[in-house]
Protein backbone atom coordinates (compact mmCIF):
# COMPACT_ATOMS: atom_id res chain seq x y z
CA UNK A 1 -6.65 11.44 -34.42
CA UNK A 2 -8.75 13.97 -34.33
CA UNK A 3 -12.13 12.06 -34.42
CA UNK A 4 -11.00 10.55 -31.41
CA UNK A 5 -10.06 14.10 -29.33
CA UNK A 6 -13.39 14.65 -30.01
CA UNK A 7 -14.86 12.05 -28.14
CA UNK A 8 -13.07 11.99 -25.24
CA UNK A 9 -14.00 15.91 -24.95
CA UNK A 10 -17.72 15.15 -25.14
CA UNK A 11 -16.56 12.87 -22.34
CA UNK A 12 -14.83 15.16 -20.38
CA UNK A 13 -18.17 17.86 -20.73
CA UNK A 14 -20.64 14.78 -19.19
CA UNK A 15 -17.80 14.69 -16.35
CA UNK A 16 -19.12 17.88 -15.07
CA UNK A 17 -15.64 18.60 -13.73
CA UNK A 18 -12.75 20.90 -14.50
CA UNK A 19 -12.33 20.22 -18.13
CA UNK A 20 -8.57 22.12 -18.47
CA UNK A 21 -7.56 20.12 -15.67
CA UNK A 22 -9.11 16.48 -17.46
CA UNK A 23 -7.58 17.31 -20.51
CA UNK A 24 -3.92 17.71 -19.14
CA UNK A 25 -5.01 14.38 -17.45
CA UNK A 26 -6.22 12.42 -20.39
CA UNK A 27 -4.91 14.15 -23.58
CA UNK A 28 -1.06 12.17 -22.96
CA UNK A 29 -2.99 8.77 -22.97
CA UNK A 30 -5.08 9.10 -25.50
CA UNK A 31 -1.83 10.22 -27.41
CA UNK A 32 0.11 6.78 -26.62
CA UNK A 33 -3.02 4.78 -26.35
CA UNK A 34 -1.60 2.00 -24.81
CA UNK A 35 -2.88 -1.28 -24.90
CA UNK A 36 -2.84 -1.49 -20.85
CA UNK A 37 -3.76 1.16 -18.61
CA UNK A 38 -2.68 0.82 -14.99
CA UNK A 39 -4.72 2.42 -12.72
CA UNK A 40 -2.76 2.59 -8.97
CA UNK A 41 -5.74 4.16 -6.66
CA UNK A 42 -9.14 2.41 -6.55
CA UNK A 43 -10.40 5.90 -5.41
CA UNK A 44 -9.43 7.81 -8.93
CA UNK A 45 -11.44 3.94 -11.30
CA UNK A 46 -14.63 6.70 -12.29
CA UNK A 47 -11.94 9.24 -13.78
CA UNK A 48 -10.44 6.85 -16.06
CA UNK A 49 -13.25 3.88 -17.45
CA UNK A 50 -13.29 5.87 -20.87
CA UNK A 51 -10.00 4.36 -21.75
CA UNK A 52 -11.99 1.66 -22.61
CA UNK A 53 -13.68 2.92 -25.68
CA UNK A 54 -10.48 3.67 -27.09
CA UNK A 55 -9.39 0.05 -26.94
CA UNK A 56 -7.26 0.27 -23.70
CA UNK A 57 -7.77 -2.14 -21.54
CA UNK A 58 -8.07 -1.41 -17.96
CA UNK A 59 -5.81 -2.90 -14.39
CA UNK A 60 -6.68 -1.85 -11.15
CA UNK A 61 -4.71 -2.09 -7.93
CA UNK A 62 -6.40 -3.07 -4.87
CA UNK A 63 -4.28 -1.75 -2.19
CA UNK A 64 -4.85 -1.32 1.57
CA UNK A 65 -6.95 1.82 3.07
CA UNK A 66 -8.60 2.09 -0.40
CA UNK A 67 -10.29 -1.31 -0.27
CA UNK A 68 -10.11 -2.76 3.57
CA UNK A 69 -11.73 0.72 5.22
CA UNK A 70 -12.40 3.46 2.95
CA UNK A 71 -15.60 1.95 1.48
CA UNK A 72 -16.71 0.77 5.16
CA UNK A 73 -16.24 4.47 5.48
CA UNK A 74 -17.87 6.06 2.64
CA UNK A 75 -20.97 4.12 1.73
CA UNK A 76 -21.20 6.47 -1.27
CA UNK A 77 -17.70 4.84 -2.48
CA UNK A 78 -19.00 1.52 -1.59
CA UNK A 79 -21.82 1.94 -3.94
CA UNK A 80 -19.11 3.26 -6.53
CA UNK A 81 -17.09 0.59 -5.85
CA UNK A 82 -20.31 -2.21 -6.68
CA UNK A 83 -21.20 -0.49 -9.69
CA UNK A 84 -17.89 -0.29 -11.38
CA UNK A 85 -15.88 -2.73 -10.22
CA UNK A 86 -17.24 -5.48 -12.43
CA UNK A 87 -16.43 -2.98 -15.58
CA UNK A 88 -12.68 -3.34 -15.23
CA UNK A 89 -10.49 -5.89 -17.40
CA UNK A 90 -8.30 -7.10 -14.40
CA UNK A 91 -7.28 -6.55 -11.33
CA UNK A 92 -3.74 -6.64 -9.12
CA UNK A 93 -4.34 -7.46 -5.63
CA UNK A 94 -0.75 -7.07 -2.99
CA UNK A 95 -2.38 -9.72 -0.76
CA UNK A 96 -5.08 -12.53 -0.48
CA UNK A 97 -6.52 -10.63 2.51
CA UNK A 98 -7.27 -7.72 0.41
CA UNK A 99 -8.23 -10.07 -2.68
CA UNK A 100 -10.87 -11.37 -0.53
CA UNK A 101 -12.28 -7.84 0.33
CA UNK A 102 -12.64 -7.29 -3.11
CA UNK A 103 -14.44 -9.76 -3.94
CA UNK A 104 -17.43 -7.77 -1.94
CA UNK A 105 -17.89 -5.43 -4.63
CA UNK A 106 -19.01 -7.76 -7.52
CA UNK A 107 -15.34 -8.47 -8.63
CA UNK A 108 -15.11 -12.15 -10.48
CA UNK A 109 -12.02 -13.55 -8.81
CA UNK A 110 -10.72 -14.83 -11.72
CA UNK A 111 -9.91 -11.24 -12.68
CA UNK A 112 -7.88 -10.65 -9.61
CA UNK A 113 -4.03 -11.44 -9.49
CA UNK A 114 -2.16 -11.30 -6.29
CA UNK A 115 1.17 -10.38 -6.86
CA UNK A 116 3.42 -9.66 -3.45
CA UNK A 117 6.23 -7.01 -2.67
CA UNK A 118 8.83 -6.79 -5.27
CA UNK A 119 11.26 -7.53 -3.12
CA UNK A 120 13.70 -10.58 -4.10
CA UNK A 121 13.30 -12.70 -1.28
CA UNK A 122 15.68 -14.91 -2.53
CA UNK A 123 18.83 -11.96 -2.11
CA UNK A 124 18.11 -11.98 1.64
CA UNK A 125 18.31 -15.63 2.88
CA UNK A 126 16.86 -15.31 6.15
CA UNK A 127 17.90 -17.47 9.07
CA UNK A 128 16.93 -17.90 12.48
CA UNK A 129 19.05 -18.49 15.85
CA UNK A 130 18.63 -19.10 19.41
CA UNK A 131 17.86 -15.95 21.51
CA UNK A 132 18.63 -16.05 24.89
CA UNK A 133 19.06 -13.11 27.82
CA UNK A 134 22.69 -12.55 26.54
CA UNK A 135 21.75 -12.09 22.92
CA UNK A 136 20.48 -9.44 21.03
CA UNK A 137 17.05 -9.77 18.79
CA UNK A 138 16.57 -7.07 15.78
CA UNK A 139 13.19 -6.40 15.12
CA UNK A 140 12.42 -3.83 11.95
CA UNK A 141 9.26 -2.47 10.72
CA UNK A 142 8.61 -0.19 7.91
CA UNK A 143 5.50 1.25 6.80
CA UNK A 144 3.44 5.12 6.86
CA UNK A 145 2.31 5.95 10.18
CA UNK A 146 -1.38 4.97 10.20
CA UNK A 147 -3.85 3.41 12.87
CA UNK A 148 -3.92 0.44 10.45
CA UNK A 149 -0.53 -0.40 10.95
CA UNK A 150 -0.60 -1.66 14.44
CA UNK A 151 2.53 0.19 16.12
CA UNK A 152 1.07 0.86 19.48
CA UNK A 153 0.34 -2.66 19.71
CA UNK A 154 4.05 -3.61 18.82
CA UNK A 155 5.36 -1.65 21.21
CA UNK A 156 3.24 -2.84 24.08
CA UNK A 157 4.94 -6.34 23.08
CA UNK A 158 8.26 -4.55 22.87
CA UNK A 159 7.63 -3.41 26.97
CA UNK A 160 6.54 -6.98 28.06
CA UNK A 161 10.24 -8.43 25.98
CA UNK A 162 11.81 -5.77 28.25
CA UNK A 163 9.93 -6.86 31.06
CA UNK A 164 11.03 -10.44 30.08
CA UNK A 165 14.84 -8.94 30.50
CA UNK A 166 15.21 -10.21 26.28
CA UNK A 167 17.84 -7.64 24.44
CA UNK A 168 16.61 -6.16 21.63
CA UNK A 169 16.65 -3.28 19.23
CA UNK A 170 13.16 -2.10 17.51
CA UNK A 171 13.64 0.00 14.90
CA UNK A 172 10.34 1.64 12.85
CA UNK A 173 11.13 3.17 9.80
CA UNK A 174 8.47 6.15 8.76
CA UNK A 175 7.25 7.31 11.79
CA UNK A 176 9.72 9.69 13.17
CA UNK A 177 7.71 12.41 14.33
CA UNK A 178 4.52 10.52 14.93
CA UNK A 179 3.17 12.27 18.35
CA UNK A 180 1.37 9.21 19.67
CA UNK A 181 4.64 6.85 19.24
CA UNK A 182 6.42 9.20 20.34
CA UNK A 183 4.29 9.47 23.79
CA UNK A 184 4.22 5.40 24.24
CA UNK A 185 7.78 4.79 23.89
CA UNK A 186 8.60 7.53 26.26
CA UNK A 187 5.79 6.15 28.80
CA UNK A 188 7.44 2.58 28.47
CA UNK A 189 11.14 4.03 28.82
CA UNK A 190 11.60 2.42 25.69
CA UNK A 191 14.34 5.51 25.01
CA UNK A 192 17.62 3.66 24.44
CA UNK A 193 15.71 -0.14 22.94
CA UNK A 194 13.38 1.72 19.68
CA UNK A 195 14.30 3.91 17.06
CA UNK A 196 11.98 6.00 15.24
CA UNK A 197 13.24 7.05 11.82
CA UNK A 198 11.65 9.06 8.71
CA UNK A 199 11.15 7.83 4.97
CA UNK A 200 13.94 6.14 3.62
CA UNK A 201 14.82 5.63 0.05
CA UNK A 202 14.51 1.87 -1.16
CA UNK A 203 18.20 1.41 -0.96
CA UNK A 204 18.93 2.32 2.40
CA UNK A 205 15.39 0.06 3.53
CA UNK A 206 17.33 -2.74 1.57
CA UNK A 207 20.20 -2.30 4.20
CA UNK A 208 18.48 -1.80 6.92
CA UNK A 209 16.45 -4.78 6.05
CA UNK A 210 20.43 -6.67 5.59
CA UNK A 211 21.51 -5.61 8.97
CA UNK A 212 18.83 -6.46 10.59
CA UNK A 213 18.69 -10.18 9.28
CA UNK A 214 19.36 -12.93 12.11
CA UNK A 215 22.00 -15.13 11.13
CA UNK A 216 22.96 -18.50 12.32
CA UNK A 217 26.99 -18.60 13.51
């Protein structure tokens, strides 16, 4: 309706900000006007609280570096974070942990629903079995190649199982170039027992994930 363009453009002028650029932004939503808007990035909630005067409500994700460092980081996004966090309808949290960080920045934890990886658990019925010196243990990682992630500090447990004389594979899947990886494993001699590899497309994870499942015989 037209009434309504015109609000959100006196909107986008108090923004201060590239109003072509907002417009190819908000114009398609205001459009559908959906009755939920899911916002992924904690970083982008000040660009998009005016769906609320249109009626939309308003779901935030709380996901890792956005909520567990960035505003220990950036007090200015801290401050953000206090101030508008409490305006938002609800909120999707991937873990407890990270629910509980949230909750630092005025959230109500009622709000806040954790809701874990969508992967079916149930399709991949885990088992475990005895390893011994003859065997051979899988281990498989995935995840971006960040600090956060801890890899140098699973491969220093990697070296001691080689120490230990345990067989094993380690396979990490999105860090094939990483320079500092690269360096450790090399240091360790860890040449021939860990694979680096480069994003993979969820169906290929899913196998990977398959063959690397330990199953009783």
């Amino acid at each position: 309706k037209g009434s309504e363009k015109k609000r959100l453009d006196k909107i986008i002028l108090n923004k201060k900000k590239n109003s072509k650029l907002l417009k190819v932004k908000y114009y398609p939503v205001l459009y559908h006007c959906p009755d939920i808007f899911h916002l992924q990035w904690a970083k982008g909630i000040e660009d998009w609280l005016w769906v609320q005067e249109f009626g939309i409500k308003l779901v935030l994700s709380l996901r890792g570096a956005h909520i567990n460092y960035s505003p220990i980081a950036d007090v200015e996004l801290a401050n953000k974070y206090e101030l508008l966090f409490p305006k938002v309808d609800g909120f999707h949290a991937v873990s407890k942990a990270i629910l509980s960080e949230a909750l630092k920045y005025n959230v109500s934890k009622s709000k806040i629903k954790v809701i874990y990886s969508g992967l079916d658990l149930k399709q991949m019925p885990f088992q475990l079995k005895d390893i011994d010196k003859k065997g051979s243990l899988k281990i498989l990682s995935i995840g971006r190649e960040h600090w956060k992630k801890g890899y140098t500090y699973a491969l220093d447990s990697i070296n001691l199982l080689k120490e230990m004389k345990i067989g094993f594979h380690y396979t990490i899947v999105g860090v094939e170039n990483n320079e500092e990886l690269l360096y450790q494993k090399s240091q360790f001699g860890l040449e021939n027992e860990v694979t680096f590899l480069g994003k993979l497309p969820l169906n290929e994870v899913l196998k990977l994930i398959h063959e690397n499942q330990l199953i009783q015989k």
